[in-house]
PDBML (XML) file of the C-alpha atoms, coordinates in Angstrom:
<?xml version="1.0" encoding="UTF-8" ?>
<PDBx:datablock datablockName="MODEL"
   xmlns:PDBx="http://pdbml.pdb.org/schema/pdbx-v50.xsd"
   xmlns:xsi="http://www.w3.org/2001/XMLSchema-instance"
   xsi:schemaLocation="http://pdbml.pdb.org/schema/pdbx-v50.xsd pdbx-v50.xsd">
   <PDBx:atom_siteCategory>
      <PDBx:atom_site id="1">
         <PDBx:B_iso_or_equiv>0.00</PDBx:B_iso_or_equiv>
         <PDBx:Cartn_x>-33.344</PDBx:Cartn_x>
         <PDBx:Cartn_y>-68.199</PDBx:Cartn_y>
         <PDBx:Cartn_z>84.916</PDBx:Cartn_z>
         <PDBx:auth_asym_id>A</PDBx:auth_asym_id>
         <PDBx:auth_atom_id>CA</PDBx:auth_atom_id>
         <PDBx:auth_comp_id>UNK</PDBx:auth_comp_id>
         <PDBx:auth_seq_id>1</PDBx:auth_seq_id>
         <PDBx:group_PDB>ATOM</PDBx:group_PDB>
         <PDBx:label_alt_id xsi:nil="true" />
         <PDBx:label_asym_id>A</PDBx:label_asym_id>
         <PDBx:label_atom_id>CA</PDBx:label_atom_id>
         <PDBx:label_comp_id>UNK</PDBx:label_comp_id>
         <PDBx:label_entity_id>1</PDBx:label_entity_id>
         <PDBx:label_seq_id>1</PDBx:label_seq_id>
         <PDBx:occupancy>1.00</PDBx:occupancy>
         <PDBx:pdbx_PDB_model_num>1</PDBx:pdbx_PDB_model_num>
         <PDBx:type_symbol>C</PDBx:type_symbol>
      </PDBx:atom_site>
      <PDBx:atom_site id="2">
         <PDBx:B_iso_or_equiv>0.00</PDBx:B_iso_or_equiv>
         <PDBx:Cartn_x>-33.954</PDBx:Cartn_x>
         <PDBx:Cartn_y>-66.520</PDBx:Cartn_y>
         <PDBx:Cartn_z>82.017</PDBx:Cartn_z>
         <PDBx:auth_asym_id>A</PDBx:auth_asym_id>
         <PDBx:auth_atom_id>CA</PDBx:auth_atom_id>
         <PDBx:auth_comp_id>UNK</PDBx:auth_comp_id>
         <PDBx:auth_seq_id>2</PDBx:auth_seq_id>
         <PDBx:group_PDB>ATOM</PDBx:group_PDB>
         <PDBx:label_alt_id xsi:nil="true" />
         <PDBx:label_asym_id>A</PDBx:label_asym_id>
         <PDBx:label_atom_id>CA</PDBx:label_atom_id>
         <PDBx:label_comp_id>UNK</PDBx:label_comp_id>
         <PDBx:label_entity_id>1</PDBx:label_entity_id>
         <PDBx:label_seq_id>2</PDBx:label_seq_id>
         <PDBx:occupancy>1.00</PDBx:occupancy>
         <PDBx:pdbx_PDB_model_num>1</PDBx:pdbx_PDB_model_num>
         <PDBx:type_symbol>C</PDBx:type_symbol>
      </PDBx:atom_site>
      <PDBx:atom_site id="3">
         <PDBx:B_iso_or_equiv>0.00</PDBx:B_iso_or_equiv>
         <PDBx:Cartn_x>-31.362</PDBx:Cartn_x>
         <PDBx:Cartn_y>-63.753</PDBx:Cartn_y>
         <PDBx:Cartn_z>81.248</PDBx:Cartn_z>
         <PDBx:auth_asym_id>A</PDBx:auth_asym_id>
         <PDBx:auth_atom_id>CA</PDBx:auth_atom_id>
         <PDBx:auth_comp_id>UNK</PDBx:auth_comp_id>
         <PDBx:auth_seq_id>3</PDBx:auth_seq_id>
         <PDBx:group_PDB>ATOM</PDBx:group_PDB>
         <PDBx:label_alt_id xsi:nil="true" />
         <PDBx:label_asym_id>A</PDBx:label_asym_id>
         <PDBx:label_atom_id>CA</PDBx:label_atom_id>
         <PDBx:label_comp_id>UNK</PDBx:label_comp_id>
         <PDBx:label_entity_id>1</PDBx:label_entity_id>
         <PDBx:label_seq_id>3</PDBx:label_seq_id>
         <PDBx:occupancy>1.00</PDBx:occupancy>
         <PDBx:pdbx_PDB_model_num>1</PDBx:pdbx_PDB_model_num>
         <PDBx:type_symbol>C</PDBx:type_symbol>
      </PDBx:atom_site>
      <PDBx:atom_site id="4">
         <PDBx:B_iso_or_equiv>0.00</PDBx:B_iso_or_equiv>
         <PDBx:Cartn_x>-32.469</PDBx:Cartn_x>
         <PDBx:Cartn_y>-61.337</PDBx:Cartn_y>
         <PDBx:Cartn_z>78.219</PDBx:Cartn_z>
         <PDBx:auth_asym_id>A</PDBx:auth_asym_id>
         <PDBx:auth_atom_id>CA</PDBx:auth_atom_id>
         <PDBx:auth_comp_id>UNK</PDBx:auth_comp_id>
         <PDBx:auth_seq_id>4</PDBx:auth_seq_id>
         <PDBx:group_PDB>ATOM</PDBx:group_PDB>
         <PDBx:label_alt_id xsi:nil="true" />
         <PDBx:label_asym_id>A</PDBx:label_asym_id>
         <PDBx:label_atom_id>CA</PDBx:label_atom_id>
         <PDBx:label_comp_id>UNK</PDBx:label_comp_id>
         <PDBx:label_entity_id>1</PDBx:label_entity_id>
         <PDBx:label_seq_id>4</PDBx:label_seq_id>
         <PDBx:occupancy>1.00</PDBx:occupancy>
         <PDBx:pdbx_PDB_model_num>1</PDBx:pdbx_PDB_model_num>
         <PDBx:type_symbol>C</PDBx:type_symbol>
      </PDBx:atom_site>
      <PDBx:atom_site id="5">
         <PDBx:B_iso_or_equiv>0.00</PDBx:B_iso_or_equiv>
         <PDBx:Cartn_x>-36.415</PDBx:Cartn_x>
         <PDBx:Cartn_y>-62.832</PDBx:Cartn_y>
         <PDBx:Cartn_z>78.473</PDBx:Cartn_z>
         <PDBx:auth_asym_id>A</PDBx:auth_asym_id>
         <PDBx:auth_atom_id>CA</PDBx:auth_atom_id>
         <PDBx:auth_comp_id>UNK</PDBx:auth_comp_id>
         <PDBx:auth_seq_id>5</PDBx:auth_seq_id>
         <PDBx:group_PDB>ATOM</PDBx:group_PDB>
         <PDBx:label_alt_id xsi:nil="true" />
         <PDBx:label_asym_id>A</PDBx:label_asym_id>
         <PDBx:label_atom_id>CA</PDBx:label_atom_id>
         <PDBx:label_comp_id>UNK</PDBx:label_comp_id>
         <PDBx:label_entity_id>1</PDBx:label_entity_id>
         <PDBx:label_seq_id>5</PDBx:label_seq_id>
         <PDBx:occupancy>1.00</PDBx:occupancy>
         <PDBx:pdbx_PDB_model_num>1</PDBx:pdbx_PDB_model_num>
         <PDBx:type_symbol>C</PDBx:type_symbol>
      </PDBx:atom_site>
      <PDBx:atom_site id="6">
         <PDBx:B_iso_or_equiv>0.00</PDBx:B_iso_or_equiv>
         <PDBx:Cartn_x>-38.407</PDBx:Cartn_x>
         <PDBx:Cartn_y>-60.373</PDBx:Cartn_y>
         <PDBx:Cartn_z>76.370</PDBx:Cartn_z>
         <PDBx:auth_asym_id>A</PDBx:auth_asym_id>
         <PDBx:auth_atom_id>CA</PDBx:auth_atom_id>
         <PDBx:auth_comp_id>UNK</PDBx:auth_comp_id>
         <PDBx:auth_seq_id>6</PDBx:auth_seq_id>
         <PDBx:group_PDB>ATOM</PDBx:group_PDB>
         <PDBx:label_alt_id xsi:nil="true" />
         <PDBx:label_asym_id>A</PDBx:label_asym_id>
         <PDBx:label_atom_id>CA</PDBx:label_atom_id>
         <PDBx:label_comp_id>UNK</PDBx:label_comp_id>
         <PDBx:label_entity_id>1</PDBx:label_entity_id>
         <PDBx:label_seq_id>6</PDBx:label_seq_id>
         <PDBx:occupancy>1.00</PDBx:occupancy>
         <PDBx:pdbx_PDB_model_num>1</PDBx:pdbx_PDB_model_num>
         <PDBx:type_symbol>C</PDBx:type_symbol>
      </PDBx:atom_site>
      <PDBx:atom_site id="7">
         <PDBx:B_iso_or_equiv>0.00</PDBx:B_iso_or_equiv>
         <PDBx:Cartn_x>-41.710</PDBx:Cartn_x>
         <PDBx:Cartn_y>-60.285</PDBx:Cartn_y>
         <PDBx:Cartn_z>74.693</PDBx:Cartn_z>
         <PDBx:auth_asym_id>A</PDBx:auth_asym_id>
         <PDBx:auth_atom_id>CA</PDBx:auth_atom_id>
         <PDBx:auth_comp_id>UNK</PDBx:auth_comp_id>
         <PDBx:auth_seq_id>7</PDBx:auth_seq_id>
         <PDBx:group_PDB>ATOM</PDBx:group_PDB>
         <PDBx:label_alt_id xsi:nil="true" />
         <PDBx:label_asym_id>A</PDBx:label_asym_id>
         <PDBx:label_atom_id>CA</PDBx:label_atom_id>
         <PDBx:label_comp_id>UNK</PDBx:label_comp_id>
         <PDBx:label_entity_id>1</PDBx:label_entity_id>
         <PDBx:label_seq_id>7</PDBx:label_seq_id>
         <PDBx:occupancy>1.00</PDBx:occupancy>
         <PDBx:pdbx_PDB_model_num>1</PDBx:pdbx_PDB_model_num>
         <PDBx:type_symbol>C</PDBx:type_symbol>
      </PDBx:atom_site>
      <PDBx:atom_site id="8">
         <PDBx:B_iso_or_equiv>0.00</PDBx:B_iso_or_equiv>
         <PDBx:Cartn_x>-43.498</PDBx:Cartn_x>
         <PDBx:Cartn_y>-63.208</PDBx:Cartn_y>
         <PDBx:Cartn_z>75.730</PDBx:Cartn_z>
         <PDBx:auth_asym_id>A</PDBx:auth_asym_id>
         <PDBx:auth_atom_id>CA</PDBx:auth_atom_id>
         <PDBx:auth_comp_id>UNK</PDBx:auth_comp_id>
         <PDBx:auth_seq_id>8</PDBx:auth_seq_id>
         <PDBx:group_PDB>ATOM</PDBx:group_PDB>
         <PDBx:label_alt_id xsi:nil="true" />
         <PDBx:label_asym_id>A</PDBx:label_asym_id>
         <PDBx:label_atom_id>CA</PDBx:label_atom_id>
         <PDBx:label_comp_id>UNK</PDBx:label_comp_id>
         <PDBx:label_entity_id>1</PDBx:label_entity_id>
         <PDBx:label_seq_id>8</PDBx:label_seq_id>
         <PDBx:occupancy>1.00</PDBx:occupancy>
         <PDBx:pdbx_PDB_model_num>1</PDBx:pdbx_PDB_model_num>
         <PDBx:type_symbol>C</PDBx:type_symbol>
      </PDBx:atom_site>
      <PDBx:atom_site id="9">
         <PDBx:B_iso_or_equiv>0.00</PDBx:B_iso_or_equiv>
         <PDBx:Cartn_x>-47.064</PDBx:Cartn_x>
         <PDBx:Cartn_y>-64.903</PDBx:Cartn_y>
         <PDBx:Cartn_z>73.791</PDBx:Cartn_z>
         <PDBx:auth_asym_id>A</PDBx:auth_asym_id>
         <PDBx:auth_atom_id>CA</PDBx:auth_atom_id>
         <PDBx:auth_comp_id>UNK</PDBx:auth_comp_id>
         <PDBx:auth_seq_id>9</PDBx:auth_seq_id>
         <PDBx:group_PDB>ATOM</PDBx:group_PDB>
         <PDBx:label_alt_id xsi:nil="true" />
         <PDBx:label_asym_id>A</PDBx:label_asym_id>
         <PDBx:label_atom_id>CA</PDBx:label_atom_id>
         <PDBx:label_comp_id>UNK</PDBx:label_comp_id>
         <PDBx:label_entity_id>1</PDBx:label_entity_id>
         <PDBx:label_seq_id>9</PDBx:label_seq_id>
         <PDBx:occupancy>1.00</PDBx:occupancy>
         <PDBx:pdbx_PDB_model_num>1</PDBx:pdbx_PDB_model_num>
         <PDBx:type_symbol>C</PDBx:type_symbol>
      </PDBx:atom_site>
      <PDBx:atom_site id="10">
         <PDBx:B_iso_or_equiv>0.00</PDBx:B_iso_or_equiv>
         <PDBx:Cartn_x>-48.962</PDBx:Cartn_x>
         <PDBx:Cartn_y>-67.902</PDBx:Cartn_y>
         <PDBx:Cartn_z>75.356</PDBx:Cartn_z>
         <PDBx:auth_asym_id>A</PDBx:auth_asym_id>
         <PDBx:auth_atom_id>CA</PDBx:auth_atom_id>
         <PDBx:auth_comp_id>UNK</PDBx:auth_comp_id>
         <PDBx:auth_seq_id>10</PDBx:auth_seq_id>
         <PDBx:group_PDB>ATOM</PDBx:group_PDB>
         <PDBx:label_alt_id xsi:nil="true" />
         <PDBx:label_asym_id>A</PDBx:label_asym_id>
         <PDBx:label_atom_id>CA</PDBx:label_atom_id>
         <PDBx:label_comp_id>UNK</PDBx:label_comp_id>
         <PDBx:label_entity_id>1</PDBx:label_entity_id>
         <PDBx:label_seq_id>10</PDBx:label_seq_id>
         <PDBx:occupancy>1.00</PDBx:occupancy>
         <PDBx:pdbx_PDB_model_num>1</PDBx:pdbx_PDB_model_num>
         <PDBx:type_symbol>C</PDBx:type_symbol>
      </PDBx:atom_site>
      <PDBx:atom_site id="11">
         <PDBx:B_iso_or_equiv>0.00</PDBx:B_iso_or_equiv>
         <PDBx:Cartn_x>-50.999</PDBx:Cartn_x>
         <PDBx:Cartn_y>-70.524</PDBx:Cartn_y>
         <PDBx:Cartn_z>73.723</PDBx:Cartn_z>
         <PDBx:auth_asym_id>A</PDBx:auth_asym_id>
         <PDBx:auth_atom_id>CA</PDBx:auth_atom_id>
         <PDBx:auth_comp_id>UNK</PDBx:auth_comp_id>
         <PDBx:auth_seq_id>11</PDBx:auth_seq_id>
         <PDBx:group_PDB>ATOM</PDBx:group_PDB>
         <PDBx:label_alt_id xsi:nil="true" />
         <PDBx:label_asym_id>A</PDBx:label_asym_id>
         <PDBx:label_atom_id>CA</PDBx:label_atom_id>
         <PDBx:label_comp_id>UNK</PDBx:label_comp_id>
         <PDBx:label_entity_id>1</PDBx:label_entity_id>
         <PDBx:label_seq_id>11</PDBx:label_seq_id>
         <PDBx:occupancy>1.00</PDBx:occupancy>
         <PDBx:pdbx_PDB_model_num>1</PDBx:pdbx_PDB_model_num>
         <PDBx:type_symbol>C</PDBx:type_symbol>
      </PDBx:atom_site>
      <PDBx:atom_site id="12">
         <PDBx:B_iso_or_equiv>0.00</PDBx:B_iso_or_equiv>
         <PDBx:Cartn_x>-52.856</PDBx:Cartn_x>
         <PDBx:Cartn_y>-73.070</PDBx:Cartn_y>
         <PDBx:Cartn_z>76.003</PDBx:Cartn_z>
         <PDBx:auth_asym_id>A</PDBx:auth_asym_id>
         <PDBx:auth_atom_id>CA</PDBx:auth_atom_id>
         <PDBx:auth_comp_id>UNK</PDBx:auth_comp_id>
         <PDBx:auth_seq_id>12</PDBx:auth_seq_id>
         <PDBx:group_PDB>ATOM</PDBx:group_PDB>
         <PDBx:label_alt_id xsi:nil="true" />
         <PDBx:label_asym_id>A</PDBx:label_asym_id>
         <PDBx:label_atom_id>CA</PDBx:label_atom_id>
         <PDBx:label_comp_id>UNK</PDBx:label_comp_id>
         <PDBx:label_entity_id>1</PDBx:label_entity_id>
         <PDBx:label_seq_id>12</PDBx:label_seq_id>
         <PDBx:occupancy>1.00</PDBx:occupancy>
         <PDBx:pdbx_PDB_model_num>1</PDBx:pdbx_PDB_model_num>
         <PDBx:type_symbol>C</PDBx:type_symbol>
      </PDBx:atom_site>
      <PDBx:atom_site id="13">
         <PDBx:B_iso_or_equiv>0.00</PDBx:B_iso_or_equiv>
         <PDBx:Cartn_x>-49.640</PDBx:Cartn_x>
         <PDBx:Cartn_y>-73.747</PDBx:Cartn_y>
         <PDBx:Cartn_z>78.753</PDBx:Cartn_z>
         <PDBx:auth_asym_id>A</PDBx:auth_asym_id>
         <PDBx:auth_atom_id>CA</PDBx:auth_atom_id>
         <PDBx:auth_comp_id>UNK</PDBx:auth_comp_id>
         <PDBx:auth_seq_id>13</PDBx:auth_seq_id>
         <PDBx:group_PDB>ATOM</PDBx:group_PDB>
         <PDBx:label_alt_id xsi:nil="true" />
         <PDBx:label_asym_id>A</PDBx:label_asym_id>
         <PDBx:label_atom_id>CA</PDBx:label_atom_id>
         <PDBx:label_comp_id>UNK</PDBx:label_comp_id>
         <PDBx:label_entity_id>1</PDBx:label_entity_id>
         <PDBx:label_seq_id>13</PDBx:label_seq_id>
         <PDBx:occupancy>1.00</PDBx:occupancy>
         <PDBx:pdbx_PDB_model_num>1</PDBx:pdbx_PDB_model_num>
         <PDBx:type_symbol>C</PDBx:type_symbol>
      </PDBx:atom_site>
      <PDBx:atom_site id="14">
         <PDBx:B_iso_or_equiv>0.00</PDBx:B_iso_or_equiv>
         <PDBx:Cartn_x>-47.283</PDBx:Cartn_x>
         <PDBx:Cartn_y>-72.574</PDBx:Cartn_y>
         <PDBx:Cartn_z>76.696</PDBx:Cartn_z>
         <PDBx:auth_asym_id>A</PDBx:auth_asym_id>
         <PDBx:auth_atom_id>CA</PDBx:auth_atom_id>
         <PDBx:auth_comp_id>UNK</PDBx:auth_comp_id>
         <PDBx:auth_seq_id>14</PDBx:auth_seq_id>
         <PDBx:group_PDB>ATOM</PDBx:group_PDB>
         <PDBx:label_alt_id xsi:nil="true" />
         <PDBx:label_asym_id>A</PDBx:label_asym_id>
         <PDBx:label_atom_id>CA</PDBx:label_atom_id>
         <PDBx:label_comp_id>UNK</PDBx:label_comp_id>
         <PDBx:label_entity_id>1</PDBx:label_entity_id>
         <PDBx:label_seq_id>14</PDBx:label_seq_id>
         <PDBx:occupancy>1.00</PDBx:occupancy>
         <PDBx:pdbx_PDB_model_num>1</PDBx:pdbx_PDB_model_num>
         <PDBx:type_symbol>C</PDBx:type_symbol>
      </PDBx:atom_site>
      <PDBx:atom_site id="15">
         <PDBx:B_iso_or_equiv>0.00</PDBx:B_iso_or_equiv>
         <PDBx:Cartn_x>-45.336</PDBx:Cartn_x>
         <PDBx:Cartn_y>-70.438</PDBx:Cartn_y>
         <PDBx:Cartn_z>77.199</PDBx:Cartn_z>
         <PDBx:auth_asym_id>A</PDBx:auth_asym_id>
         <PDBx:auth_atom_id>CA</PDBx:auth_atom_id>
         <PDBx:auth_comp_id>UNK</PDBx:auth_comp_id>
         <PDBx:auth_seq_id>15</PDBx:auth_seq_id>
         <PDBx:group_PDB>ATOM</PDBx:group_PDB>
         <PDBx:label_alt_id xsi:nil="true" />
         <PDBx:label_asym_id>A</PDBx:label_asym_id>
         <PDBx:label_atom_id>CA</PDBx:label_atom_id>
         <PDBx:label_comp_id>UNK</PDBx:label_comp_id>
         <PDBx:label_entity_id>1</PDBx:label_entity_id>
         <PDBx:label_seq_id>15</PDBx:label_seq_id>
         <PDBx:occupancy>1.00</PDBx:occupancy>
         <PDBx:pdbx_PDB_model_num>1</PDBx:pdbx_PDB_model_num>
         <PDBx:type_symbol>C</PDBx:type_symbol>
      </PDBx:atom_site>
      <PDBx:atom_site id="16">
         <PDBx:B_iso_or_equiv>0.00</PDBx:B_iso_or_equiv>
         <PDBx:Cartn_x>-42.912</PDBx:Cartn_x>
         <PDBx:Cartn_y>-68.509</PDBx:Cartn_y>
         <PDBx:Cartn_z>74.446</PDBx:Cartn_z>
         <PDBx:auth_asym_id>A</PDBx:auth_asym_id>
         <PDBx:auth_atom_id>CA</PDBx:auth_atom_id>
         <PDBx:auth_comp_id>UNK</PDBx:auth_comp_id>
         <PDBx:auth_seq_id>16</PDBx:auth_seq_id>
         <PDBx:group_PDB>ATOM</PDBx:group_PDB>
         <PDBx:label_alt_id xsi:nil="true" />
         <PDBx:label_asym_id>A</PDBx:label_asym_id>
         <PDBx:label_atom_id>CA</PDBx:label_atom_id>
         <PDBx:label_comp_id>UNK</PDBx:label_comp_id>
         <PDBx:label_entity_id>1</PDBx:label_entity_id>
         <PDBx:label_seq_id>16</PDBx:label_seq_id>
         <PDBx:occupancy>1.00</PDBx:occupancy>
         <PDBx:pdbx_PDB_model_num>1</PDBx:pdbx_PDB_model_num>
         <PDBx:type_symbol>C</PDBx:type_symbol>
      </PDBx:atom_site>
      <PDBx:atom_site id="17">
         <PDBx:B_iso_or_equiv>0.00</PDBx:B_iso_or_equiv>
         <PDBx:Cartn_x>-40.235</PDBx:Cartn_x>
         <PDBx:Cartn_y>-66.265</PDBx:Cartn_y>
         <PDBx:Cartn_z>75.622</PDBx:Cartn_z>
         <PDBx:auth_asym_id>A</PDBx:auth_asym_id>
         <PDBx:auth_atom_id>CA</PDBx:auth_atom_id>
         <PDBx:auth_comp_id>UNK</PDBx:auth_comp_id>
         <PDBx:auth_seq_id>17</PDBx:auth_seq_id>
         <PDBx:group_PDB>ATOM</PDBx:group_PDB>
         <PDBx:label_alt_id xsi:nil="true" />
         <PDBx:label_asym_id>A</PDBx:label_asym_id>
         <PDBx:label_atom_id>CA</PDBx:label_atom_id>
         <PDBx:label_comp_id>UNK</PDBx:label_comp_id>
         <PDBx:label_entity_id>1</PDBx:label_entity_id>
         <PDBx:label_seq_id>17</PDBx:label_seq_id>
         <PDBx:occupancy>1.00</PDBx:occupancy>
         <PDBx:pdbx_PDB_model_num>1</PDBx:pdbx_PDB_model_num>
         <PDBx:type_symbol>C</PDBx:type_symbol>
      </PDBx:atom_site>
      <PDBx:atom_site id="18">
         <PDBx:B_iso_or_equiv>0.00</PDBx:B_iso_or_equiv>
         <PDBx:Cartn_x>-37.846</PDBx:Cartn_x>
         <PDBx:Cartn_y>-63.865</PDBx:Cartn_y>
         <PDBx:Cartn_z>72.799</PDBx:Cartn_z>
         <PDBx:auth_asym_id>A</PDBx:auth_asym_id>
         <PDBx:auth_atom_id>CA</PDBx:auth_atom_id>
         <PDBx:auth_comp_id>UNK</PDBx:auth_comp_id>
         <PDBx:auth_seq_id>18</PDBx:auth_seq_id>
         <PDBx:group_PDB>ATOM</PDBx:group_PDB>
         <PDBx:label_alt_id xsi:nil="true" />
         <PDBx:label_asym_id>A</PDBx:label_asym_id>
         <PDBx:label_atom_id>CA</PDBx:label_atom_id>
         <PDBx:label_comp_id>UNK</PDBx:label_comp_id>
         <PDBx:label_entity_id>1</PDBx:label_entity_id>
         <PDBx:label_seq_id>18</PDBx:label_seq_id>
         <PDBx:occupancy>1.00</PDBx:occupancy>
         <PDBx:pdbx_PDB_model_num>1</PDBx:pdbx_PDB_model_num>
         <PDBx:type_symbol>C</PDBx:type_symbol>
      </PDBx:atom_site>
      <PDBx:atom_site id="19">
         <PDBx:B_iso_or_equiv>0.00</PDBx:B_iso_or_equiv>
         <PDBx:Cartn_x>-34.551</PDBx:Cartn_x>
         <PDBx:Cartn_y>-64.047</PDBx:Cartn_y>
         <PDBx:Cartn_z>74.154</PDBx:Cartn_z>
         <PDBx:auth_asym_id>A</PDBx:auth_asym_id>
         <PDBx:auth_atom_id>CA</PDBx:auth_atom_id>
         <PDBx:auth_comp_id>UNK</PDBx:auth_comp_id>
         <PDBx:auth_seq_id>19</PDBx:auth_seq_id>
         <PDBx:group_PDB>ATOM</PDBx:group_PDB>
         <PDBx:label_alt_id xsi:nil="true" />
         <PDBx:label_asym_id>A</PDBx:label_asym_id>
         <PDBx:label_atom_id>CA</PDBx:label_atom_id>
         <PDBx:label_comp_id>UNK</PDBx:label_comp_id>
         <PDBx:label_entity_id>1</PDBx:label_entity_id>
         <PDBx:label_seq_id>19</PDBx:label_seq_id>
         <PDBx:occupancy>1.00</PDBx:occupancy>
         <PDBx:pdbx_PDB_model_num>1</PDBx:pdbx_PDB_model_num>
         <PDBx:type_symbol>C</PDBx:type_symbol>
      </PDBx:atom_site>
      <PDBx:atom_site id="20">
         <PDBx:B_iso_or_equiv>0.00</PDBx:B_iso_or_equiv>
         <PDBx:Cartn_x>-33.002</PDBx:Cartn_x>
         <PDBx:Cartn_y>-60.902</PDBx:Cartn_y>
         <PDBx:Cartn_z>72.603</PDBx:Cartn_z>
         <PDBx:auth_asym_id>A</PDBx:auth_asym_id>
         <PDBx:auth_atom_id>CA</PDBx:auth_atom_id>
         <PDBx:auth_comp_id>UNK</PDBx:auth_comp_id>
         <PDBx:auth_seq_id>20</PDBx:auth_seq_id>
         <PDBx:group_PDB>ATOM</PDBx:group_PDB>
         <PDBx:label_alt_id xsi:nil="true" />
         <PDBx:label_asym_id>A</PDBx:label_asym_id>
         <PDBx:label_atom_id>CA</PDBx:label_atom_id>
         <PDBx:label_comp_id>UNK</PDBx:label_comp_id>
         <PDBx:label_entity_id>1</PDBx:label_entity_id>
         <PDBx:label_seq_id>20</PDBx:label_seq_id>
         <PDBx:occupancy>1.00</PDBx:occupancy>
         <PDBx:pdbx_PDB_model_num>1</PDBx:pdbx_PDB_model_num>
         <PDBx:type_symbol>C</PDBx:type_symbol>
      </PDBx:atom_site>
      <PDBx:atom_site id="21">
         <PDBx:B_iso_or_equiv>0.00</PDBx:B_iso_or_equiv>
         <PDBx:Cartn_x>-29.064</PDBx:Cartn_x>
         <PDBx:Cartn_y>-61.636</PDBx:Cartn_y>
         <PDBx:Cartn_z>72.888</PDBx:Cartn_z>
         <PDBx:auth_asym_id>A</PDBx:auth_asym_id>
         <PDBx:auth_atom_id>CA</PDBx:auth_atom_id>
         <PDBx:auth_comp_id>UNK</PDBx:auth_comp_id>
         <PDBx:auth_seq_id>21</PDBx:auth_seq_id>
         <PDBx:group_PDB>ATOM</PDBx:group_PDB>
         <PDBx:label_alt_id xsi:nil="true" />
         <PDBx:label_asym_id>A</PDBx:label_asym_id>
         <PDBx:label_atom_id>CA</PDBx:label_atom_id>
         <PDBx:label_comp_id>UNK</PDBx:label_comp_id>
         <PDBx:label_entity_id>1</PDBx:label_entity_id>
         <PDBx:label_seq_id>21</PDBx:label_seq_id>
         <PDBx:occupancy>1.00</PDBx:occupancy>
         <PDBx:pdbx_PDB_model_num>1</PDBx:pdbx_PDB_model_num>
         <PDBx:type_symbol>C</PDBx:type_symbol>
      </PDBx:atom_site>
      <PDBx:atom_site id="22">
         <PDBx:B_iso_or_equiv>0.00</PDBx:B_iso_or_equiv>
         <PDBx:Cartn_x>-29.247</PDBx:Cartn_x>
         <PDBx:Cartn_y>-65.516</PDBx:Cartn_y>
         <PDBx:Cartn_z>72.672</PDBx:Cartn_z>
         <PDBx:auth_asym_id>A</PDBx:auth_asym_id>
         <PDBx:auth_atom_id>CA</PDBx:auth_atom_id>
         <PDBx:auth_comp_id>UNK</PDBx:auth_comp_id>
         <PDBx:auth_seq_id>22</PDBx:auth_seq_id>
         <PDBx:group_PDB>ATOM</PDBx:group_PDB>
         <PDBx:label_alt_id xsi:nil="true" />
         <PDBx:label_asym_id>A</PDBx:label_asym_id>
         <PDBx:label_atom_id>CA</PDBx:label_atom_id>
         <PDBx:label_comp_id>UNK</PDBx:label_comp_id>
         <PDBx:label_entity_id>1</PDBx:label_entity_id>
         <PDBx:label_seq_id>22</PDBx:label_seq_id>
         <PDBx:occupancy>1.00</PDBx:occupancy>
         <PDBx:pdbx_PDB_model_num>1</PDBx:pdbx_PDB_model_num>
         <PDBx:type_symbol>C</PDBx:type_symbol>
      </PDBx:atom_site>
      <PDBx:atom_site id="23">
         <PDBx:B_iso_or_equiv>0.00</PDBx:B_iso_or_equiv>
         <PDBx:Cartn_x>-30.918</PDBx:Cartn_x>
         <PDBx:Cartn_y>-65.002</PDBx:Cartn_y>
         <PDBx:Cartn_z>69.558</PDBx:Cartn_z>
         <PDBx:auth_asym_id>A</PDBx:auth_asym_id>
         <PDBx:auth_atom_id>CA</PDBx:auth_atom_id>
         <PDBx:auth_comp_id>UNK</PDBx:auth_comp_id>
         <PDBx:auth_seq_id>23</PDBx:auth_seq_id>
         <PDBx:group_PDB>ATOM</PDBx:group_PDB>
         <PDBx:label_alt_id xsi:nil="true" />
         <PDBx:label_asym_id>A</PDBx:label_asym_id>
         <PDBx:label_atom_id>CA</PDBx:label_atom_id>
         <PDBx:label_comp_id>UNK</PDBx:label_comp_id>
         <PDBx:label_entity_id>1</PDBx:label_entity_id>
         <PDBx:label_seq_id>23</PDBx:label_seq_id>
         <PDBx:occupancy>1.00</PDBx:occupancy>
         <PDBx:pdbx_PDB_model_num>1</PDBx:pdbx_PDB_model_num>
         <PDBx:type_symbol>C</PDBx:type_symbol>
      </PDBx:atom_site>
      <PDBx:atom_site id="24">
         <PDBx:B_iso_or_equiv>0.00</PDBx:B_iso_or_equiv>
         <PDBx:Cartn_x>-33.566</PDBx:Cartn_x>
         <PDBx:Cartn_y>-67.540</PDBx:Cartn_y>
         <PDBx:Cartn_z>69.987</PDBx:Cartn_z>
         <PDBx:auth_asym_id>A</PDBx:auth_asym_id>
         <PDBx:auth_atom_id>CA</PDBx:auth_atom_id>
         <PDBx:auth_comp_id>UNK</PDBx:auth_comp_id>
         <PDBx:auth_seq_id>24</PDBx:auth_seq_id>
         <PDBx:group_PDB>ATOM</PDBx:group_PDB>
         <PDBx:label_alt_id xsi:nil="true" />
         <PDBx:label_asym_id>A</PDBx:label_asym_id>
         <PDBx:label_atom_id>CA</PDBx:label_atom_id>
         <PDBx:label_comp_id>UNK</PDBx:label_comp_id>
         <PDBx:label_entity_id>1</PDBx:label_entity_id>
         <PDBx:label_seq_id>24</PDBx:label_seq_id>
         <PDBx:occupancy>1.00</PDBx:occupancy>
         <PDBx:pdbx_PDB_model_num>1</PDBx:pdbx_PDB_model_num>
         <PDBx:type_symbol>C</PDBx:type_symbol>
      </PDBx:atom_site>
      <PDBx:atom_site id="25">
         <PDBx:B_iso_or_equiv>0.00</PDBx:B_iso_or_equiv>
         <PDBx:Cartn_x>-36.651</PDBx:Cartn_x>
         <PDBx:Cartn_y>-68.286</PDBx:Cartn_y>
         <PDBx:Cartn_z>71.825</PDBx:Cartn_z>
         <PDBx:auth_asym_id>A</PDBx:auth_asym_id>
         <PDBx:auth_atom_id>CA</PDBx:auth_atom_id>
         <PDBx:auth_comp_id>UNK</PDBx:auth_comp_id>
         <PDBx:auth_seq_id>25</PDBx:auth_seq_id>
         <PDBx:group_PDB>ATOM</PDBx:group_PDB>
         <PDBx:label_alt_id xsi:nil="true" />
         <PDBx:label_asym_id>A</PDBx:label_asym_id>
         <PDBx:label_atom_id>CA</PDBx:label_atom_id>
         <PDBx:label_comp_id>UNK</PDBx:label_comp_id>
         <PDBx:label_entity_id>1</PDBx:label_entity_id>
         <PDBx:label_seq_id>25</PDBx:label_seq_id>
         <PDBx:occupancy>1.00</PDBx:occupancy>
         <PDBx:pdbx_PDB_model_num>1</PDBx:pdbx_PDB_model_num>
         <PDBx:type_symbol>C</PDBx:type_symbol>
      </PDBx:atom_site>
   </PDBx:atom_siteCategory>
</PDBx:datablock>
């Protein structure tokens, strides 16, 4: 999983999560 998953945006079948307290995406 995905602990801290956030705001999300897709472009085609991707997929980009924000990952607030790992500090990346």
């Amino acid at each position: 999983p995905l602990e801290h998953c956030d705001g999300l945006a897709i472009d085609g079948t991707t997929l980009y999560v924000a990952v607030n307290a790992r500090h990346e995406i």
